[in-house]
Protein backbone atom coordinates (compact mmCIF):
# COMPACT_ATOMS: atom_id res chain seq x y z
CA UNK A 1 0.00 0.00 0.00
CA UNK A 2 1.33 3.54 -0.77
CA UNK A 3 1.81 5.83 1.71
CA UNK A 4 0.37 9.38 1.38
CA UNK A 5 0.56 11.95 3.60
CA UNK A 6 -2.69 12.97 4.84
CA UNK A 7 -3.74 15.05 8.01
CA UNK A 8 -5.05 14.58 10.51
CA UNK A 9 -9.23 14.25 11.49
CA UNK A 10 -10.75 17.28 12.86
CA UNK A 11 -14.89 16.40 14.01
CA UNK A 12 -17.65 15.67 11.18
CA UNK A 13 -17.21 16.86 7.90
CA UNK A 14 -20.44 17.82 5.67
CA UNK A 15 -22.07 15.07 3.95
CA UNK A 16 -20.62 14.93 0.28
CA UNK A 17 -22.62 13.97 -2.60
CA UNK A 18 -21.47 14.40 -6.65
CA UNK A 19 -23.95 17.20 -6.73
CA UNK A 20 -22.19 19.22 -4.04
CA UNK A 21 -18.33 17.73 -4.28
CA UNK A 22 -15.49 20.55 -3.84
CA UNK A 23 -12.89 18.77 -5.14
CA UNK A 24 -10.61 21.17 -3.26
CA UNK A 25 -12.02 21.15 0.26
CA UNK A 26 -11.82 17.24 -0.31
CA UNK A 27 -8.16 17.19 -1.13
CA UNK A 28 -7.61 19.35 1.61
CA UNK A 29 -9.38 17.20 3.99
CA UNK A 30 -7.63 14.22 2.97
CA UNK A 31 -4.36 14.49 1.91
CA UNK A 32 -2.83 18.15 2.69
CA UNK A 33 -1.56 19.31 6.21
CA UNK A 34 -0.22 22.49 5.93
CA UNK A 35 -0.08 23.37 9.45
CA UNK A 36 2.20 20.54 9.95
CA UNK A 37 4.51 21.48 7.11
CA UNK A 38 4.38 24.98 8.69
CA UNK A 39 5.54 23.72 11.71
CA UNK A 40 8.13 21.70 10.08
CA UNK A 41 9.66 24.67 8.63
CA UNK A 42 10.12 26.33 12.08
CA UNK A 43 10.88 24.10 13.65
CA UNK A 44 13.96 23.13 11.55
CA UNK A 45 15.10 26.83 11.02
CA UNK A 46 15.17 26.81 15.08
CA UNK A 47 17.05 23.17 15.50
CA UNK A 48 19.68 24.64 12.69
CA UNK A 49 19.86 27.92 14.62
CA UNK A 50 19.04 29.67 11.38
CA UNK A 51 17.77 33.68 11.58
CA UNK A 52 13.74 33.39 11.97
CA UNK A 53 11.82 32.76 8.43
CA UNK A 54 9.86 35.34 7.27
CA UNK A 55 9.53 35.31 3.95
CA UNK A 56 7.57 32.19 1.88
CA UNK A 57 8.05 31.48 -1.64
CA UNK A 58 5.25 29.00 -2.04
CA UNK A 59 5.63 27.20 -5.23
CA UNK A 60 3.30 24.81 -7.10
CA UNK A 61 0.94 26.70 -3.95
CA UNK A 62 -2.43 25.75 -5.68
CA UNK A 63 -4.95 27.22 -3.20
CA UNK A 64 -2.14 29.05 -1.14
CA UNK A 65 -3.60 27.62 2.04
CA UNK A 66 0.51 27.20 3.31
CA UNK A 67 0.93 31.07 2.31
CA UNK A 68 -2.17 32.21 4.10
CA UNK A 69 -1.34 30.26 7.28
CA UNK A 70 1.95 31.21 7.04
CA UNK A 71 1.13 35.08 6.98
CA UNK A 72 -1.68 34.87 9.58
CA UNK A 73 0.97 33.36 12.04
CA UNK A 74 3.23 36.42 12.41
CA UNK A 75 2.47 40.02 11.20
CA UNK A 76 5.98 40.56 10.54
CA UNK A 77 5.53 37.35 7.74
CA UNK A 78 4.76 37.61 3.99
CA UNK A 79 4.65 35.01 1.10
CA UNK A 80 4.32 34.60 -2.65
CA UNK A 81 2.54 32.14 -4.03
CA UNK A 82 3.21 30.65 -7.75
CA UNK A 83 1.34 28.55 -9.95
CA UNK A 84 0.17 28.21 -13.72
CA UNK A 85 -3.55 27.26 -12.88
CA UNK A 86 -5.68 30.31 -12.25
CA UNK A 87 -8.47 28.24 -10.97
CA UNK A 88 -6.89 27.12 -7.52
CA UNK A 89 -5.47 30.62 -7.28
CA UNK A 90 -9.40 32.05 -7.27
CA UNK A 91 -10.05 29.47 -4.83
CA UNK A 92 -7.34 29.76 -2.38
CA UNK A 93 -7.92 34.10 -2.60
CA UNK A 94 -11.74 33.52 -1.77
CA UNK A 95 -11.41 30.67 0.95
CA UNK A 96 -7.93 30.92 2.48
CA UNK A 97 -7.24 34.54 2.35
CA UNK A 98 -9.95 36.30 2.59
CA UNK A 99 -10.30 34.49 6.02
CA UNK A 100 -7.37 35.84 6.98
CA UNK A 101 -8.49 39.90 7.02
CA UNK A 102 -5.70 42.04 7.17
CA UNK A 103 -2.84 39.37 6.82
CA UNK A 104 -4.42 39.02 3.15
CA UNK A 105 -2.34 41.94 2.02
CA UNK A 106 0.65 40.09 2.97
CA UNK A 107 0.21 36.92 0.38
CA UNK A 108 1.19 37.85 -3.12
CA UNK A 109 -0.30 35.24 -5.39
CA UNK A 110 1.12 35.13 -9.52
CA UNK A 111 0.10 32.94 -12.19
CA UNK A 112 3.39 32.32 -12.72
CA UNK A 113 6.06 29.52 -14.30
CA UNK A 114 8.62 28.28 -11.55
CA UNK A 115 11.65 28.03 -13.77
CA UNK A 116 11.17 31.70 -15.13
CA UNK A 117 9.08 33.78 -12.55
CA UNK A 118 11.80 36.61 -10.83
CA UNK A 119 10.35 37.15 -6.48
CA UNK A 120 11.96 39.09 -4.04
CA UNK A 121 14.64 36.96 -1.83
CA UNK A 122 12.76 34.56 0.19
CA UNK A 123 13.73 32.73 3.74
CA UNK A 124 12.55 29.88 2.76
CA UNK A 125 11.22 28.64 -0.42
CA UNK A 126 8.28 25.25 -0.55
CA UNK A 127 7.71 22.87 -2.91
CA UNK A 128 5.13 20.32 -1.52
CA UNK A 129 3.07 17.27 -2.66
CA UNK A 130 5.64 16.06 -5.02
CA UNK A 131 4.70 18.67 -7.37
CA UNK A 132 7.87 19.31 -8.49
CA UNK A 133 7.70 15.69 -10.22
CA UNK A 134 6.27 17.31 -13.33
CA UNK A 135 9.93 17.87 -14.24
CA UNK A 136 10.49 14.66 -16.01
CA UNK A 137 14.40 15.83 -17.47
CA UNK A 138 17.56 16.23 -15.22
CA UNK A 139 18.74 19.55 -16.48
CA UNK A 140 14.94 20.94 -15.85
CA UNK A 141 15.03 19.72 -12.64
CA UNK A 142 18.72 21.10 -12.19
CA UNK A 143 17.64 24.73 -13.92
CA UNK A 144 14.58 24.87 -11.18
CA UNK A 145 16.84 24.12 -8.00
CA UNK A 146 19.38 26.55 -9.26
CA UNK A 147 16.52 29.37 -9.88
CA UNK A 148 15.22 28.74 -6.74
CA UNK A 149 18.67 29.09 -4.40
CA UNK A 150 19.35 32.18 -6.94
CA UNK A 151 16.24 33.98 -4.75
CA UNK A 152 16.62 32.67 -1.41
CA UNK A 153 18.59 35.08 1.39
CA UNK A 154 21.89 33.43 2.52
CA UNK A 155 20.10 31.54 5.51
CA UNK A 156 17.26 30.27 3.57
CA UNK A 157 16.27 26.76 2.69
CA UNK A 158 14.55 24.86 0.04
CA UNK A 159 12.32 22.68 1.65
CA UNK A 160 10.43 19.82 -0.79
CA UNK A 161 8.56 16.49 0.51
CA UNK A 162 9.46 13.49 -1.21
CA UNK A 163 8.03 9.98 -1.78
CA UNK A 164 9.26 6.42 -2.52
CA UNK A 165 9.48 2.38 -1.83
CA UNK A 166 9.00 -0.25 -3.89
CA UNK A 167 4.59 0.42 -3.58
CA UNK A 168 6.03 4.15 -5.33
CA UNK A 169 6.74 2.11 -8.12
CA UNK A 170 4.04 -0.36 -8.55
CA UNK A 171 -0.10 -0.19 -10.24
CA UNK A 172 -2.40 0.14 -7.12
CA UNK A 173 -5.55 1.31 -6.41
CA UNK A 174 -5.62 2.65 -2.23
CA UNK A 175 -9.05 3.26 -0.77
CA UNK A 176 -9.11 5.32 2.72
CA UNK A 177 -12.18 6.43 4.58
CA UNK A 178 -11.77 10.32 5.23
CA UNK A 179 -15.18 12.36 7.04
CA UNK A 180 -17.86 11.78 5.13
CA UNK A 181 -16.01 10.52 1.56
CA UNK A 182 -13.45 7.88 0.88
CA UNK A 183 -10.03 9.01 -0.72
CA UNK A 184 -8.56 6.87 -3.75
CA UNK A 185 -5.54 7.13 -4.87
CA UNK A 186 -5.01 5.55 -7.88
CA UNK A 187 -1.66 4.85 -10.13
CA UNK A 188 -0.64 3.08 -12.95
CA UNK A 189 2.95 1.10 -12.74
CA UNK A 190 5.98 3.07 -13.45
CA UNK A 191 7.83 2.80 -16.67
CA UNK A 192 11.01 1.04 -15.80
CA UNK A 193 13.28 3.27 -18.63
CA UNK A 194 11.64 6.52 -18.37
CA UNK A 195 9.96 6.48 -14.81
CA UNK A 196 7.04 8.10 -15.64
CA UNK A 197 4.19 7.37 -13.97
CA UNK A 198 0.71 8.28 -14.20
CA UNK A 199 -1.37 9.09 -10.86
CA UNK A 200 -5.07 9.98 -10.29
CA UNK A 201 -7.11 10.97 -6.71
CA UNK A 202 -10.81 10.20 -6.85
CA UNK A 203 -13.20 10.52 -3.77
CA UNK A 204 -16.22 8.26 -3.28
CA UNK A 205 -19.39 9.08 -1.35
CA UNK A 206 -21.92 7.50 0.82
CA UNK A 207 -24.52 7.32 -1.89
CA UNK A 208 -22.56 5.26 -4.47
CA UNK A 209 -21.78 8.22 -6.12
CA UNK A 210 -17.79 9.16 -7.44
CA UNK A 211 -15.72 12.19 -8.21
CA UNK A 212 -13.48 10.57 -10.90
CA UNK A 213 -10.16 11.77 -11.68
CA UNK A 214 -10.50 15.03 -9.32
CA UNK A 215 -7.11 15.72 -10.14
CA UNK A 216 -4.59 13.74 -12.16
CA UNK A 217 -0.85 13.69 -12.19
CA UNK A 218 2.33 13.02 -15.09
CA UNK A 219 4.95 12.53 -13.18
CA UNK A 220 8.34 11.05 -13.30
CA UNK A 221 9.25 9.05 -10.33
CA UNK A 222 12.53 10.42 -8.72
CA UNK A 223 14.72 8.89 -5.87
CA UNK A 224 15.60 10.97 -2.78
CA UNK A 225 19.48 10.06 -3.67
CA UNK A 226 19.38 11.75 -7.13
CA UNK A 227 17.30 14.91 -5.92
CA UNK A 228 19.88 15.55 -3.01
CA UNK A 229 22.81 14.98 -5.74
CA UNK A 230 21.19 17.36 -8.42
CA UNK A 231 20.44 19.95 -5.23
CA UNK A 232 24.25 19.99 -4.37
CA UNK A 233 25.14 20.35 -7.98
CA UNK A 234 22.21 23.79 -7.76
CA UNK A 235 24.75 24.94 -5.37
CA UNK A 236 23.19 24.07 -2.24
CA UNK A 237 25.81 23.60 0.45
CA UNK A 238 23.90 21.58 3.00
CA UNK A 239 21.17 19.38 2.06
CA UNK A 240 19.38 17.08 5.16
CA UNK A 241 16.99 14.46 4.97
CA UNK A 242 13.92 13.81 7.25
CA UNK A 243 12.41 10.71 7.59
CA UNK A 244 9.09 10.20 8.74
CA UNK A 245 8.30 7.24 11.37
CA UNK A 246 5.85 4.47 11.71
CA UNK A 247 3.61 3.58 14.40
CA UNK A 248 2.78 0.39 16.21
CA UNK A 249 0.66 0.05 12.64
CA UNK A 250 3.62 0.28 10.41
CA UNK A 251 1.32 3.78 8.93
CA UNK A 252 3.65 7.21 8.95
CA UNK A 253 3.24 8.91 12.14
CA UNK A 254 3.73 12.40 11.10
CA UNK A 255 6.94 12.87 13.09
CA UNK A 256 9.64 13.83 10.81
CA UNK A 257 13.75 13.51 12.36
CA UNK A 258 16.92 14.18 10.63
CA UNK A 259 18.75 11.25 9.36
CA UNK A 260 21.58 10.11 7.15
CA UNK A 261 20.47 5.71 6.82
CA UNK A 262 16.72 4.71 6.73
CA UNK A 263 15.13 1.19 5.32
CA UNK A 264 13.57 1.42 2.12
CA UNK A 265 10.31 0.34 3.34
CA UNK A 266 7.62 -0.50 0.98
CA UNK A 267 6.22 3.06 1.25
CA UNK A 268 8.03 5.94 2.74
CA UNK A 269 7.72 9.26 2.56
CA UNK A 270 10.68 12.43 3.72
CA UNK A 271 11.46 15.76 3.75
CA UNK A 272 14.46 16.96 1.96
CA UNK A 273 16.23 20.08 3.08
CA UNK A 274 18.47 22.08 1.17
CA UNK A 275 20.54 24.94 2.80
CA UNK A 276 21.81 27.58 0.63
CA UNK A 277 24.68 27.62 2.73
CA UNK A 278 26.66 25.37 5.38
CA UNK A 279 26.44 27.08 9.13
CA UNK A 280 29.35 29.55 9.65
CA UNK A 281 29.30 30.08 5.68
């Protein structure tokens, strides 16, 4: 079974139906914890005794839910959110920060490409959900790193999430009961030569009913060891990994610790963490 990272369950969630599905608030229910990765990034910037982070660059940000907890947290903060799909963008401006009053004038969204887009320096720049996966070529992959530690401030870090294990790899089909819905995450196999892989998230509902391919994904599958090598090659002086645990269950437990050896489990998932410079630099 793959292992996705998904947040944790906060009370009753409405009754979903295909007439009323929000294919956002569903992902966001299921799969994305922002508030944890927020408190990742803090809490790493305070273990490293880096300055305090308080400028985001959130990329691939969708609905900018990161950005606009990120800026309600700390009125000194501000982010930037980039993406090429103006749909999440109107989303995340009507339901994330315009519930955030005044801190809204903090979070700077663009429709904007990654690998071109010019931002202020940033503290810290995100790249979560394995969107970054869309780069299927080495040298794309190594032109985005080295863009991105080209805008962060000498103390910043790069911070990306990362899957893998032999279940990465493999066809499946993963049901999980969420509030109201099941998620299903749904992938072909990977293609041994390329490692593309294709990767779609349905949600099911109480009435027989099914969102079908909510959102879809053409990725290429990378490993943790050739993202850290192309991420020194960007420049990056320092890059850690985090490694998620596993309860009594053998199921992540959402408690990430710096490592240098792990066991390629069947399904794993890490942060990587790349430092634009080594401490004392």
């Amino acid at each position: 079974m793959a292992r996705t990272r998904r947040k944790k369950k906060r009370g009753k969630a409405p009754k979903w139906t295909l007439a009323n599905a929000d294919r956002y608030a569903l992902y966001e229910e299921s799969v994305y914890d922002p508030e944890a990765d927020l408190d990742f990034i803090l809490r790493v910037f305070r273990e490293e005794g880096r300055p305090e982070p308080l400028v985001l660059r959130e990329d691939f940000a969708g609905t900018c839910k990161l950005a606009a907890m990120w800026a309600a947290s700390d009125p000194r903060r501000s982010a930037v959110c980039l993406d090429l799909d103006p749909e999440p963008l109107a989303y995340g401006r009507e339901r994330h920060l315009a519930a955030i009053g005044e801190a809204a004038a903090r979070v700077e969204q663009r429709r904007a490409d990654v690998l071109t887009a010019r931002t202020p320096p940033a503290d810290v720049v995100t790249a979560f959900n394995f969107s970054y996966w869309c780069f299927k070529e080495r040298a794309t992959m190594l032109r985005y790193f080295r863009r991105v530690r080209s805008v962060l401030a000498d103390h910043g870090a790069f911070i990306l999430d990362i899957q893998g294990g032999p279940d990465a790899q493999i066809a499946c089909e993963e049901e999980r009961e969420e509030d109201g819905f099941w998620y299903v995450w749904d992938t072909d196999a990977m293609d041994a030569i390329t490692g593309e892989i294709r990767c779609r998230i349905h949600f099911d509902f109480e009435d027989g009913t099914r969102l079908a391919n909510a959102f879809e994904y053409d990725w290429r599958v990378w490993h943790l060891t050739e993202l850290r090598d192309i991420l020194h090659d960007a420049g990056f002086e320092q890059v850690d990994v985090y490694w998620e645990g596993v309860d009594e269950d053998g199921e992540g437990d959402g408690n990430f610790q710096k490592t240098a050896s792990a066991e390629n489990e069947d399904a794993w998932i890490a942060y990587l963490v790349a430092w634009k410079t080594a401490p004392g630099s």
